[in-house]
PDB file of N, CA and C in Angstrom:
ATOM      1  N   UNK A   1       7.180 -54.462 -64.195  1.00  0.00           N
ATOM      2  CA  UNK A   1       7.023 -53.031 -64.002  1.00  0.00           C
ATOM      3  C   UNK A   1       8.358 -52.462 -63.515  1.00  0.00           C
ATOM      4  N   UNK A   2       8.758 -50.949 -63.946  1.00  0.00           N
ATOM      5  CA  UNK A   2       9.786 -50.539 -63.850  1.00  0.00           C
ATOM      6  C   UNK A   2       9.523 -49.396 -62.684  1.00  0.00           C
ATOM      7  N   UNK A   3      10.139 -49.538 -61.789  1.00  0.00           N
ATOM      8  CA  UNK A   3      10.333 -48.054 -61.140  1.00  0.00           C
ATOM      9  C   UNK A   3      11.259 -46.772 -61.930  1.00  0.00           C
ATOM     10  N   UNK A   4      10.487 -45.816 -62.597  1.00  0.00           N
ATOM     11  CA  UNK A   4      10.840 -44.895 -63.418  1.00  0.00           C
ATOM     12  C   UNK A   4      11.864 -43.771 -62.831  1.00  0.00           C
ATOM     13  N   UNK A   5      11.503 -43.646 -61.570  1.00  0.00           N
ATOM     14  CA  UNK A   5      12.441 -43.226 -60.675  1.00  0.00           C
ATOM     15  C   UNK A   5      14.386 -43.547 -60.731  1.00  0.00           C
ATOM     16  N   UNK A   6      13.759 -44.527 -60.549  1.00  0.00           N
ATOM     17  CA  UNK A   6      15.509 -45.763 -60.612  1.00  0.00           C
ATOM     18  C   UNK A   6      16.130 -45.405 -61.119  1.00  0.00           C
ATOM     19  N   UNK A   7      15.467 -45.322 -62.914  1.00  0.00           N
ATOM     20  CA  UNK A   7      16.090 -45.235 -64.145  1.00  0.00           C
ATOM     21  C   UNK A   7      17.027 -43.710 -64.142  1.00  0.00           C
ATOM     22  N   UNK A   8      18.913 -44.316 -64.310  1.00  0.00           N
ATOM     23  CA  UNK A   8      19.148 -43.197 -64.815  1.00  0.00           C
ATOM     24  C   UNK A   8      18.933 -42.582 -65.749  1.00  0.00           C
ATOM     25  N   UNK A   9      18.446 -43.179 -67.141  1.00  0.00           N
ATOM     26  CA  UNK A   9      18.510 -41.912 -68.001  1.00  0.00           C
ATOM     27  C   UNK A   9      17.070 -41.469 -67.892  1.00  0.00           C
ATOM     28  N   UNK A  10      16.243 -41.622 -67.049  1.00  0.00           N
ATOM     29  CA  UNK A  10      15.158 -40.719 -66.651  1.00  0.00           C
ATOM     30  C   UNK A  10      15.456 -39.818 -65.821  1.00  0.00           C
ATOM     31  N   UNK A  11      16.335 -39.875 -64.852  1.00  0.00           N
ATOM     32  CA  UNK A  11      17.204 -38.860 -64.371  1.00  0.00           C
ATOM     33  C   UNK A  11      17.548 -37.598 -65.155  1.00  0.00           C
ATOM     34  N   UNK A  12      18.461 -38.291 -66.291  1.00  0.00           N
ATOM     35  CA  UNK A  12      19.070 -37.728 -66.854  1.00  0.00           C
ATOM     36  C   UNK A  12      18.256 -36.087 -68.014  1.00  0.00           C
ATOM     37  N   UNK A  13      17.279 -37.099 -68.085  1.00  0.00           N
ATOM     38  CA  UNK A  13      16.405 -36.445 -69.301  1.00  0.00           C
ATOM     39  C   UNK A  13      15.481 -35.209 -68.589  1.00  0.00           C
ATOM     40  N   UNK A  14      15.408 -36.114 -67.244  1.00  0.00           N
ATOM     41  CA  UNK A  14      14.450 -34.213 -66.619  1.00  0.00           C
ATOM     42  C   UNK A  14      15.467 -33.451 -66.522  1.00  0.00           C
ATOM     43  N   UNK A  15      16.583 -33.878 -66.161  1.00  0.00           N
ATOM     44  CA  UNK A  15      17.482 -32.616 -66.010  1.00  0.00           C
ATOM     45  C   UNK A  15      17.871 -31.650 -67.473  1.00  0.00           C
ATOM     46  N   UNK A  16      17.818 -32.772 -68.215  1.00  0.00           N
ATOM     47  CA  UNK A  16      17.684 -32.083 -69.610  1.00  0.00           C
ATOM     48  C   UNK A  16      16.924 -30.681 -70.162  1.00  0.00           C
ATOM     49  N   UNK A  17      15.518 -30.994 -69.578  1.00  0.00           N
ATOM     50  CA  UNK A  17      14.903 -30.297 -69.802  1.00  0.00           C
ATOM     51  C   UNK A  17      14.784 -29.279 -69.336  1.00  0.00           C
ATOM     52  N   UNK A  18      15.399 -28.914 -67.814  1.00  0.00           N
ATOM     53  CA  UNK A  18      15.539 -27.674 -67.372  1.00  0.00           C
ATOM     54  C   UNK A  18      16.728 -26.917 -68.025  1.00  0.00           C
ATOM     55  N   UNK A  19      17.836 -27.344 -68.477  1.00  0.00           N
ATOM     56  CA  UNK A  19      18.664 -27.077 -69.639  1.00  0.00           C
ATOM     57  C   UNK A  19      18.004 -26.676 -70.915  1.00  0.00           C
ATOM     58  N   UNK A  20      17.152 -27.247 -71.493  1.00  0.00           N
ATOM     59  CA  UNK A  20      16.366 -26.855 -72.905  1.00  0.00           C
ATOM     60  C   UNK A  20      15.373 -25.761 -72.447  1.00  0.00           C
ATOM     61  N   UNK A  21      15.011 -25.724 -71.059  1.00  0.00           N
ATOM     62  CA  UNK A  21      14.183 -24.675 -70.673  1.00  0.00           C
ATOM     63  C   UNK A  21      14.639 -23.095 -70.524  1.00  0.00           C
ATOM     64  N   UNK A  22      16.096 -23.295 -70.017  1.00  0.00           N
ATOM     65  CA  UNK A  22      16.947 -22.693 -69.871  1.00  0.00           C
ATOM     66  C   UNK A  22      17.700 -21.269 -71.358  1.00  0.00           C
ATOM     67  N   UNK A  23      18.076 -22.657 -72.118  1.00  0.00           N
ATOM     68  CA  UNK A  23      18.942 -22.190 -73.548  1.00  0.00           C
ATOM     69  C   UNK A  23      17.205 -21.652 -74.804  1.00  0.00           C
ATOM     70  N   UNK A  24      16.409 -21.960 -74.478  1.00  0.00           N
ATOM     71  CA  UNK A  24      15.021 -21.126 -74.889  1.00  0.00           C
ATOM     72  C   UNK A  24      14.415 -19.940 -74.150  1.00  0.00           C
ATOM     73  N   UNK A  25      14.867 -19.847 -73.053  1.00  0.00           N
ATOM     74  CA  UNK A  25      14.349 -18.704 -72.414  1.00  0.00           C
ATOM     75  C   UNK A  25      15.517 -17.156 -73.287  1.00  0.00           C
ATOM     76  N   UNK A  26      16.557 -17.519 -73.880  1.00  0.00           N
ATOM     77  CA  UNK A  26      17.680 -16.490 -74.802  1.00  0.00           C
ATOM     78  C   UNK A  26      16.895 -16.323 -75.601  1.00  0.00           C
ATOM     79  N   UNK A  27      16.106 -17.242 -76.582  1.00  0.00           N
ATOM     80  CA  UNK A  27      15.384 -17.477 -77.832  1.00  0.00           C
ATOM     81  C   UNK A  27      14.610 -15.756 -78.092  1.00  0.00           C
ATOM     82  N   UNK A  28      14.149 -15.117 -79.652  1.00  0.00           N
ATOM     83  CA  UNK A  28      13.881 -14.313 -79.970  1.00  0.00           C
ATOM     84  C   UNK A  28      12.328 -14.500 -79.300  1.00  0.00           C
ATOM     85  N   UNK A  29      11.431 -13.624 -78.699  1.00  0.00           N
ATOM     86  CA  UNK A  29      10.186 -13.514 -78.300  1.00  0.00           C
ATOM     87  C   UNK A  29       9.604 -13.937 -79.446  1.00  0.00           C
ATOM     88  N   UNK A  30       9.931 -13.728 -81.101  1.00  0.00           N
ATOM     89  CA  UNK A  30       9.029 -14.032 -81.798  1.00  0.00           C
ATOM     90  C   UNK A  30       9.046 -15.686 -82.227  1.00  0.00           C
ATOM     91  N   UNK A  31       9.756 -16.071 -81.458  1.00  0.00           N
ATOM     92  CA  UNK A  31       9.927 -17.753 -81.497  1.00  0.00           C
ATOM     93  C   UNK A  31       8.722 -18.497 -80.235  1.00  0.00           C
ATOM     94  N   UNK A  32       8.281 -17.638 -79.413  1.00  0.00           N
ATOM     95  CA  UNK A  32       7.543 -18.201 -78.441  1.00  0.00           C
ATOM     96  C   UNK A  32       6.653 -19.381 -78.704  1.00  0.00           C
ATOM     97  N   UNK A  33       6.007 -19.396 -79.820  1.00  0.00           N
ATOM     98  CA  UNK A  33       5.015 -20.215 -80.064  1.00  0.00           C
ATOM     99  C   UNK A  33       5.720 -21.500 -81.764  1.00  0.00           C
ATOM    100  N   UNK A  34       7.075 -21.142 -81.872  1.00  0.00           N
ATOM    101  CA  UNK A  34       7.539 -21.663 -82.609  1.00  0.00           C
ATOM    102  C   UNK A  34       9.024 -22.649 -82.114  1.00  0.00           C
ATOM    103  N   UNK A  35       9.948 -22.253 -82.519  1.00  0.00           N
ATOM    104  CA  UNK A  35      10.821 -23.143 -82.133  1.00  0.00           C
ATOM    105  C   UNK A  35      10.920 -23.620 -80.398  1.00  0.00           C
ATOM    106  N   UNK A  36      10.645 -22.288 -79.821  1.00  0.00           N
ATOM    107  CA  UNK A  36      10.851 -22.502 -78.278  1.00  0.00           C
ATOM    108  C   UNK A  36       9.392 -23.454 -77.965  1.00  0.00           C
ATOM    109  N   UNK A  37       8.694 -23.206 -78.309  1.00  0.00           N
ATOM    110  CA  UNK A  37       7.380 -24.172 -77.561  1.00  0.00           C
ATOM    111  C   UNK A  37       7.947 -25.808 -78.207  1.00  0.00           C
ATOM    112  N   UNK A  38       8.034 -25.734 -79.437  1.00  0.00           N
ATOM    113  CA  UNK A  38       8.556 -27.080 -80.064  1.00  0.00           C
ATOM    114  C   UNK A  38       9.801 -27.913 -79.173  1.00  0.00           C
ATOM    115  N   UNK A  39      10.875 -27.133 -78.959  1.00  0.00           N
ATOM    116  CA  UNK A  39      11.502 -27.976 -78.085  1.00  0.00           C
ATOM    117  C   UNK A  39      11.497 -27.928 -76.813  1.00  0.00           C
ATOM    118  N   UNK A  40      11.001 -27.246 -75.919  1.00  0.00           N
ATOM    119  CA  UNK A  40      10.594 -27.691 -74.659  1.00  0.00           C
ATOM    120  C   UNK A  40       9.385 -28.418 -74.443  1.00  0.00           C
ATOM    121  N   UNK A  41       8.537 -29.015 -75.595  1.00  0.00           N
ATOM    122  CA  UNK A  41       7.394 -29.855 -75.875  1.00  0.00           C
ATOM    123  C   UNK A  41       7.777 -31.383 -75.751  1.00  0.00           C
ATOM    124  N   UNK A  42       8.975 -31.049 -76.891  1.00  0.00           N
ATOM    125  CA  UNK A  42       9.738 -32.412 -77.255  1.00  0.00           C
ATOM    126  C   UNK A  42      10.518 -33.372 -76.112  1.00  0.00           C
ATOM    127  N   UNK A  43      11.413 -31.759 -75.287  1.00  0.00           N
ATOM    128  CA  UNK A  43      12.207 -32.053 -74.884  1.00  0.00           C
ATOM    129  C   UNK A  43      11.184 -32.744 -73.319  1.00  0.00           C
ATOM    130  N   UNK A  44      10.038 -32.290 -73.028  1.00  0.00           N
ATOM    131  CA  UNK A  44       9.099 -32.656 -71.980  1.00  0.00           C
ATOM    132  C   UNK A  44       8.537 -34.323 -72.267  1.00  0.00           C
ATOM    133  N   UNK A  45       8.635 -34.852 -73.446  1.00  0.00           N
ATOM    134  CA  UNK A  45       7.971 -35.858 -73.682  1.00  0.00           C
ATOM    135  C   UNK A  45       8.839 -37.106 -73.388  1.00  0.00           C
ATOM    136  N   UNK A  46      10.645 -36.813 -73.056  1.00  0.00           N
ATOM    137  CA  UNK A  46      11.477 -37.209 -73.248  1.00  0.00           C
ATOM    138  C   UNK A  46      11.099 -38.537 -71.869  1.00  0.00           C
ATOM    139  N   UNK A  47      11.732 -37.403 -70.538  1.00  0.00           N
ATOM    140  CA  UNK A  47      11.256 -38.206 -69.007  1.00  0.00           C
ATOM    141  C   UNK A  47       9.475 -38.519 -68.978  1.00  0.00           C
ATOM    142  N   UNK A  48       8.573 -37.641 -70.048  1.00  0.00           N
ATOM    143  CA  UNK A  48       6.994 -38.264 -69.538  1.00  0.00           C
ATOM    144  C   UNK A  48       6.738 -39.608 -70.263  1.00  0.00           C
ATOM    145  N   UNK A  49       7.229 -40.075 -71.260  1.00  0.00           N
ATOM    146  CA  UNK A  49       7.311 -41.238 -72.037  1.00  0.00           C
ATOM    147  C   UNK A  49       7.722 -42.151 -71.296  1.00  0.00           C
ATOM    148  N   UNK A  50       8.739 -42.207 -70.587  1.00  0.00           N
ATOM    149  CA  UNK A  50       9.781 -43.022 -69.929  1.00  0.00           C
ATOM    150  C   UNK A  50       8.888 -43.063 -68.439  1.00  0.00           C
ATOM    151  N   UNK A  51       8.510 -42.083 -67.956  1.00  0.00           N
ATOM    152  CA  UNK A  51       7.150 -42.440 -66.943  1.00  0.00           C
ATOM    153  C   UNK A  51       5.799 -42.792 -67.426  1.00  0.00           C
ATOM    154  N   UNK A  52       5.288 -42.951 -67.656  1.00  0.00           N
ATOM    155  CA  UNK A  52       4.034 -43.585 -68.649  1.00  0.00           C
ATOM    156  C   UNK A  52       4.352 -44.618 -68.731  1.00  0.00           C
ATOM    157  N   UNK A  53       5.577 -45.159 -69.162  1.00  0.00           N
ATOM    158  CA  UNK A  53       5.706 -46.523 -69.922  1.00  0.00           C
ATOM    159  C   UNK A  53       6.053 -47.556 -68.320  1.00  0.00           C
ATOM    160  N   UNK A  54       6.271 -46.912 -67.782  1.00  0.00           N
ATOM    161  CA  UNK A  54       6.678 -47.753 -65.964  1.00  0.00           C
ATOM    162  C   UNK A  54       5.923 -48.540 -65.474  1.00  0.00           C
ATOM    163  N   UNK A  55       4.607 -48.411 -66.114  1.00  0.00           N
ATOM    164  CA  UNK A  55       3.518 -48.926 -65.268  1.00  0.00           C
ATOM    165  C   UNK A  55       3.360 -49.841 -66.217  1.00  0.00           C
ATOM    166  N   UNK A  56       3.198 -50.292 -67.383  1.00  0.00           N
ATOM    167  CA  UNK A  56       3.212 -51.213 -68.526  1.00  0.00           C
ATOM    168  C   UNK A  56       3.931 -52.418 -68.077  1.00  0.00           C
ATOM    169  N   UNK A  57       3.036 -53.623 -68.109  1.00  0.00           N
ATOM    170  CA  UNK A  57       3.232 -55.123 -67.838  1.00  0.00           C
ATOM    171  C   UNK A  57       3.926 -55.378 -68.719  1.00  0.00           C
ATOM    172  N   UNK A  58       4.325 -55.503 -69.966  1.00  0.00           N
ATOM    173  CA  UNK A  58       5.005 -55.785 -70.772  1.00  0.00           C
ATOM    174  C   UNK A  58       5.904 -55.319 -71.135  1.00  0.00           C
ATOM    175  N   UNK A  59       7.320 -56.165 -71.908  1.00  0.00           N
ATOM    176  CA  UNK A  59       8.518 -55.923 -72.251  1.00  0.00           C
ATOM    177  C   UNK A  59       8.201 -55.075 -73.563  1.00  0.00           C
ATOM    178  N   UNK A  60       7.111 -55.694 -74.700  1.00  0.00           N
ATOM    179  CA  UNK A  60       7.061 -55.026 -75.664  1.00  0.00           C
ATOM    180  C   UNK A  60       6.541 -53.782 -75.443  1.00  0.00           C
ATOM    181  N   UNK A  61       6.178 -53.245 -74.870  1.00  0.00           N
ATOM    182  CA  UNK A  61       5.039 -52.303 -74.502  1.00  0.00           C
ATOM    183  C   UNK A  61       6.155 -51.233 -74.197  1.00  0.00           C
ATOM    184  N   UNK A  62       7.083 -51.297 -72.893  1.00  0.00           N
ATOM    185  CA  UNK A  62       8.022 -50.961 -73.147  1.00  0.00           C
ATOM    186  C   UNK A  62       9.268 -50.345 -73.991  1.00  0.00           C
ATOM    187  N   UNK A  63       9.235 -51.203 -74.503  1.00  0.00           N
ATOM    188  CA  UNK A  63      10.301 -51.156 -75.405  1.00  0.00           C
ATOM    189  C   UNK A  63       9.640 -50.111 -76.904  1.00  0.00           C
ATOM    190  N   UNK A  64       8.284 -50.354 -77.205  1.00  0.00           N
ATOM    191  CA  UNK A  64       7.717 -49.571 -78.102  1.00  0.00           C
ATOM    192  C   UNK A  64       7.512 -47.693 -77.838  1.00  0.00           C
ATOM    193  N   UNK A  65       7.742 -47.870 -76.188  1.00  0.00           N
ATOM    194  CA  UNK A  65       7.358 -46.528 -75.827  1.00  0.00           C
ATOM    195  C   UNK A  65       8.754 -45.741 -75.513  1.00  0.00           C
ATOM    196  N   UNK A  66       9.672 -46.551 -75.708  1.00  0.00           N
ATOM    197  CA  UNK A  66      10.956 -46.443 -75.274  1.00  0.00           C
ATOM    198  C   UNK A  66      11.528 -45.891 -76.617  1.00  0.00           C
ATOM    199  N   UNK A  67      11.033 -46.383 -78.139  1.00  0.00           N
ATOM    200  CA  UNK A  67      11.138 -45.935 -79.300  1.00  0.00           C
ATOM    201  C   UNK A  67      10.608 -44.613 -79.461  1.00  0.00           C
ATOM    202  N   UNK A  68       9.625 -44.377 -79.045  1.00  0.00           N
ATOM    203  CA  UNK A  68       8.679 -43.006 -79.149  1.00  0.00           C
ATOM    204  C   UNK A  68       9.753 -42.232 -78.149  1.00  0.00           C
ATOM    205  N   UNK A  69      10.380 -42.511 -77.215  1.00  0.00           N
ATOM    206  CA  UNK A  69      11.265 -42.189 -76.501  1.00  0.00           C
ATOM    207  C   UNK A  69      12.543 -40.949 -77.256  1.00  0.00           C
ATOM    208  N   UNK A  70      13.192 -42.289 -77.816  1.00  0.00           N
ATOM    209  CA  UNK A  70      14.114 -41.870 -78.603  1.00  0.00           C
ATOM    210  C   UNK A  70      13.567 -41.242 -79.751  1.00  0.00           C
ATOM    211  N   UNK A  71      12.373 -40.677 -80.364  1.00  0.00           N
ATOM    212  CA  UNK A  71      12.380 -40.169 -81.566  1.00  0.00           C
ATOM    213  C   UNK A  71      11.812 -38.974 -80.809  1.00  0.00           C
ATOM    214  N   UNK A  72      11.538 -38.412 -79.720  1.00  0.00           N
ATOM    215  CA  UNK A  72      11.375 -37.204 -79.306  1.00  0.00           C
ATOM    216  C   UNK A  72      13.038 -36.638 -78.955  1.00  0.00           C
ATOM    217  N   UNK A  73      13.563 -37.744 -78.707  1.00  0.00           N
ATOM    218  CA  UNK A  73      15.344 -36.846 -78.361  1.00  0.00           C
ATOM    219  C   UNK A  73      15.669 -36.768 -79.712  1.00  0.00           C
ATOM    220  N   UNK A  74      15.536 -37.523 -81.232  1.00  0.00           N
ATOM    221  CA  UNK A  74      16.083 -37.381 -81.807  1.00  0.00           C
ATOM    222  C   UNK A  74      15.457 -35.478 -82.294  1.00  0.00           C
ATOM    223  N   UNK A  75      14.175 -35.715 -82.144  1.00  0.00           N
ATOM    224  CA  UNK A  75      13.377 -34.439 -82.414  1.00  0.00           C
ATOM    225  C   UNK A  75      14.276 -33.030 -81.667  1.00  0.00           C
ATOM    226  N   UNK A  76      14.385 -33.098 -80.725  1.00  0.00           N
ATOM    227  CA  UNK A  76      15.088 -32.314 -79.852  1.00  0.00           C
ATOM    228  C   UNK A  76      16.417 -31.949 -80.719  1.00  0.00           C
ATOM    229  N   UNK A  77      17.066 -32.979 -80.852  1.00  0.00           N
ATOM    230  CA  UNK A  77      18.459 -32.468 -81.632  1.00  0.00           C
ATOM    231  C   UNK A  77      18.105 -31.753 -83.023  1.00  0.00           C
ATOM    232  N   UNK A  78      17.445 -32.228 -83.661  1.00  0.00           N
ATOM    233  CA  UNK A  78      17.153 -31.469 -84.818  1.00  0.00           C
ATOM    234  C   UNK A  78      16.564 -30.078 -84.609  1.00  0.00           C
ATOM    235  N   UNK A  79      16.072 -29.793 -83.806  1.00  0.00           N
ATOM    236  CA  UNK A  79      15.531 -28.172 -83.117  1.00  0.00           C
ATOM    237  C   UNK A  79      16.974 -27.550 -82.732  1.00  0.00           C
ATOM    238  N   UNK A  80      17.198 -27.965 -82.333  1.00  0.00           N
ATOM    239  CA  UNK A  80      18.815 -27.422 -81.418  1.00  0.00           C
ATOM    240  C   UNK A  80      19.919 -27.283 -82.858  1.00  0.00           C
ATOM    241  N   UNK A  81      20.192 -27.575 -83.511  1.00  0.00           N
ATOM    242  CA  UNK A  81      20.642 -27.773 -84.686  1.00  0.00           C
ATOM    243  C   UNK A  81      20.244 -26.621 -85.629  1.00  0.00           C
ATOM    244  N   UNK A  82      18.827 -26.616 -85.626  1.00  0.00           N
ATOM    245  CA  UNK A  82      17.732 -25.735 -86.459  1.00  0.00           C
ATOM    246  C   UNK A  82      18.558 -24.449 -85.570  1.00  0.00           C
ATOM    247  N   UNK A  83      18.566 -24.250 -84.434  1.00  0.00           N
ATOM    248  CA  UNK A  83      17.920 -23.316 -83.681  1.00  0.00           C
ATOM    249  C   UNK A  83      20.028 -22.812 -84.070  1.00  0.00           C
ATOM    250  N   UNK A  84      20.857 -23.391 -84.109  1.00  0.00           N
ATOM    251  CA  UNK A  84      21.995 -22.768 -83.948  1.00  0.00           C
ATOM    252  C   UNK A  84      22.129 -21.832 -85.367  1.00  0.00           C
ATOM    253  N   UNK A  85      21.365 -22.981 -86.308  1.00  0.00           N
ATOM    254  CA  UNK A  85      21.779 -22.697 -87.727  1.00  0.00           C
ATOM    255  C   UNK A  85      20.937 -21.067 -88.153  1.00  0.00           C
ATOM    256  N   UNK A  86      19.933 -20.778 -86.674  1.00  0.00           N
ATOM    257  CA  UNK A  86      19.356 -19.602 -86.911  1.00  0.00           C
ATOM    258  C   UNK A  86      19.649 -18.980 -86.237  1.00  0.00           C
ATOM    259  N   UNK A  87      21.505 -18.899 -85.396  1.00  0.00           N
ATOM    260  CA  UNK A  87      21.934 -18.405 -84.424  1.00  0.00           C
ATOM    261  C   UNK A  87      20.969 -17.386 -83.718  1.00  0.00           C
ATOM    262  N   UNK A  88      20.174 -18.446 -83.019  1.00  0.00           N
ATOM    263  CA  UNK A  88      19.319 -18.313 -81.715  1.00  0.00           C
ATOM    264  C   UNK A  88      20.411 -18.861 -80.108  1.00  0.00           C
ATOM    265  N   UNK A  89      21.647 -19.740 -81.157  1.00  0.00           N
ATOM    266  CA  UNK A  89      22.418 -20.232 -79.782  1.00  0.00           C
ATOM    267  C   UNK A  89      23.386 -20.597 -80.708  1.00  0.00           C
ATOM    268  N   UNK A  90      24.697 -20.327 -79.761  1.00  0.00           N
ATOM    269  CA  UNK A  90      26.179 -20.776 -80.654  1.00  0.00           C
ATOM    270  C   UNK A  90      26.759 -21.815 -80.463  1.00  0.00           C
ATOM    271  N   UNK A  91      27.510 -21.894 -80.679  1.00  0.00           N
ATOM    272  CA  UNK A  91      28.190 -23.588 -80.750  1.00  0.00           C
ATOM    273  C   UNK A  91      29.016 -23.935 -79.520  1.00  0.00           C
ATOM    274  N   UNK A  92      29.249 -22.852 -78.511  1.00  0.00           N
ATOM    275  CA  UNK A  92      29.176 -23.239 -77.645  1.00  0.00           C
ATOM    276  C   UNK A  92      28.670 -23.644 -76.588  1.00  0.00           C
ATOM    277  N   UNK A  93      27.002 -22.780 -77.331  1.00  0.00           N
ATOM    278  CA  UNK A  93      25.612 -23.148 -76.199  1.00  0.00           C
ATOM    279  C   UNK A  93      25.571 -24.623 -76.132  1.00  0.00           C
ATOM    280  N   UNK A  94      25.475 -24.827 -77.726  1.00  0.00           N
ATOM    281  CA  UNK A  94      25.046 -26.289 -78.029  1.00  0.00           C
ATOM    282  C   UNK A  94      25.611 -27.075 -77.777  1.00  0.00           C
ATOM    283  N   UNK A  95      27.308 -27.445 -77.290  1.00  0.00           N
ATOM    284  CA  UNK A  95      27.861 -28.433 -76.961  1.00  0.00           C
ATOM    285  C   UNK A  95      27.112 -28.980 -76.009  1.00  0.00           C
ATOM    286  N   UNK A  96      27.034 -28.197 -74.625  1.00  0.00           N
ATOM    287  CA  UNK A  96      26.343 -29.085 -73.424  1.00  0.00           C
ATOM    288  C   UNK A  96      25.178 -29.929 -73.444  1.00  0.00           C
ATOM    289  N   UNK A  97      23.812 -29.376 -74.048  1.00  0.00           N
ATOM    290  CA  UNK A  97      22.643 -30.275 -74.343  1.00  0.00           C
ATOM    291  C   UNK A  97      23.014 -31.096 -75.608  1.00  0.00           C
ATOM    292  N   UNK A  98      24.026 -30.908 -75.934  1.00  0.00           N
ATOM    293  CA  UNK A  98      23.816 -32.107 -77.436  1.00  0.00           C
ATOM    294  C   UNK A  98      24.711 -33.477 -76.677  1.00  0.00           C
ATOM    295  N   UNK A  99      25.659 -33.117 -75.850  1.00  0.00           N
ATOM    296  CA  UNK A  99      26.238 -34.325 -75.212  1.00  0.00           C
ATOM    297  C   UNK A  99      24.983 -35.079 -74.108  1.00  0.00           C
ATOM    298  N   UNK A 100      24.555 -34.262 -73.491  1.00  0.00           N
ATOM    299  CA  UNK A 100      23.417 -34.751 -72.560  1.00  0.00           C
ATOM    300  C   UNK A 100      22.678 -35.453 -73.232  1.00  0.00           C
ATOM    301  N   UNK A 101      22.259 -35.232 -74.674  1.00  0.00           N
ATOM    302  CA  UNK A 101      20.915 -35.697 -75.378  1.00  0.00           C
ATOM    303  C   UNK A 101      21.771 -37.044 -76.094  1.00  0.00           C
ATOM    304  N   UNK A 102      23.216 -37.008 -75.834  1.00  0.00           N
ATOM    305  CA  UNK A 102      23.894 -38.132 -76.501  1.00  0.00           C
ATOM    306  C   UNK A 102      24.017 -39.212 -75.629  1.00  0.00           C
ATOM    307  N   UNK A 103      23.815 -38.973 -74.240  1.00  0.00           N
ATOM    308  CA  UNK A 103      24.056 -39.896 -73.281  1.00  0.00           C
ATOM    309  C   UNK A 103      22.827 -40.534 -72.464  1.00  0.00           C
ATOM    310  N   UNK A 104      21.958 -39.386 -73.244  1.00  0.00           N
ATOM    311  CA  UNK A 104      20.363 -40.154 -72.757  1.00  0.00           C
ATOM    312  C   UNK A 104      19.828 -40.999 -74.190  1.00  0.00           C
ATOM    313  N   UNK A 105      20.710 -40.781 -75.073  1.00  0.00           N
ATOM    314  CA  UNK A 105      20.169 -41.810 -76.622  1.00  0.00           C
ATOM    315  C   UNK A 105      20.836 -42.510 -75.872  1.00  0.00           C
ATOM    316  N   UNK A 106      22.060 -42.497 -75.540  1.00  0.00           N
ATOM    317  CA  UNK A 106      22.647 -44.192 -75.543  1.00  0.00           C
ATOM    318  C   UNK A 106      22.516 -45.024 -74.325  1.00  0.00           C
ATOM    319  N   UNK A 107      21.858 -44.663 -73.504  1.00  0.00           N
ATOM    320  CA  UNK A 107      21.408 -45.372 -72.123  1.00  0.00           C
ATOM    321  C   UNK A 107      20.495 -45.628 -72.083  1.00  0.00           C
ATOM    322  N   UNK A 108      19.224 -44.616 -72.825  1.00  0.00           N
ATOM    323  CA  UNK A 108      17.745 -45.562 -73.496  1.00  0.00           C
ATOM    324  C   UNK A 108      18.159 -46.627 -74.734  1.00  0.00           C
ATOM    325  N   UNK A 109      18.673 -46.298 -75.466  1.00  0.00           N
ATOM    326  CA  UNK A 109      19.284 -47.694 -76.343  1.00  0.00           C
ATOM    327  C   UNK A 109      19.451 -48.587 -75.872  1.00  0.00           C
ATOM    328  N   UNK A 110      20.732 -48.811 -74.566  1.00  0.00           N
ATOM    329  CA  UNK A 110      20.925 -49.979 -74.104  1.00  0.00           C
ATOM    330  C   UNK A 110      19.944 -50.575 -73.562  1.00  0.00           C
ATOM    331  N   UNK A 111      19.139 -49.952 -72.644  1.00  0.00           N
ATOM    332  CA  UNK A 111      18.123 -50.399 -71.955  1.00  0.00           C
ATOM    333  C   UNK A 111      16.976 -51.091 -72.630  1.00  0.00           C
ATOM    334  N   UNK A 112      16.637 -50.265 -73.700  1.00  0.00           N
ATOM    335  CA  UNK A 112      15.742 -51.076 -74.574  1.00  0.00           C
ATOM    336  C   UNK A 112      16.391 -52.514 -75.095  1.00  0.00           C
ATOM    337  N   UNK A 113      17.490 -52.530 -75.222  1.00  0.00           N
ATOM    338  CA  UNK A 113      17.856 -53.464 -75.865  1.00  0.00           C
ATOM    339  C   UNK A 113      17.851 -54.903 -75.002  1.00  0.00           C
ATOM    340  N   UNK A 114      17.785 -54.819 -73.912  1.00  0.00           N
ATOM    341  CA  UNK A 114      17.846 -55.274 -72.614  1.00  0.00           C
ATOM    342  C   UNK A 114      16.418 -56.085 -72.568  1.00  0.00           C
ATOM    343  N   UNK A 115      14.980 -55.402 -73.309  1.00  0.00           N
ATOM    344  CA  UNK A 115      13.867 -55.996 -73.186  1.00  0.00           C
ATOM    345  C   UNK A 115      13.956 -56.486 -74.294  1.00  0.00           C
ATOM    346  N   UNK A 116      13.904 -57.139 -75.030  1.00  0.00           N
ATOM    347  CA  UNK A 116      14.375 -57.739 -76.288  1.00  0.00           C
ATOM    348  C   UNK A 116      14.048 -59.269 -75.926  1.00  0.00           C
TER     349      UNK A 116
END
């Protein structure tokens, strides 16, 4: 069992989300129930996955939820991406959460790789 706490890139990823909470609150009102609910959904599943999975006896178990992990950040980038290409946010919004979301892929990567 993992203390979920510990984990930096669970750290990393709530903080994320007050950032994605943040760069959606600019978003057009008529996005409320569309792009903005989608990625602060995604971007919420990021640290609740990574807590959920803490309590799990197993490495595989882990490591499977740790995948579901990473395909909600990958989800996230593709919204953020979506969301510039519908300049809802510019390319300078997007630098900051796309590096954050790059450093929480690659520290859940390693880690998973670790239960192996």
């Amino acid at each position: 069992m993992h203390r979920f706490k510990d984990l930096e890139f669970w750290k990393k990823s709530r903080l994320f989300c007050s950032e994605i909470y943040a760069i959606t609150s600019k978003f057009p009102e008529s996005e409320k129930f569309g792009l903005t609910n989608q990625l602060k959904r995604a971007s919420v599943s990021i640290p609740s996955n990574i807590a959920e999975v803490s309590s799990r006896q197993s490495n595989k178990d882990f490591s499977r939820f740790l995948q579901i992990t990473l395909s909600s950040a990958y989800e996230v980038e593709t919204q953020l991406l979506i969301a510039s290409d519908l300049n809802f946010i510019n390319h300078e919004e997007l630098d900051s959460p796309l590096k954050s979301l790059e450093s929480i892929i690659t520290m859940t990567s390693k880690f998973k790789s670790t239960l192996n």
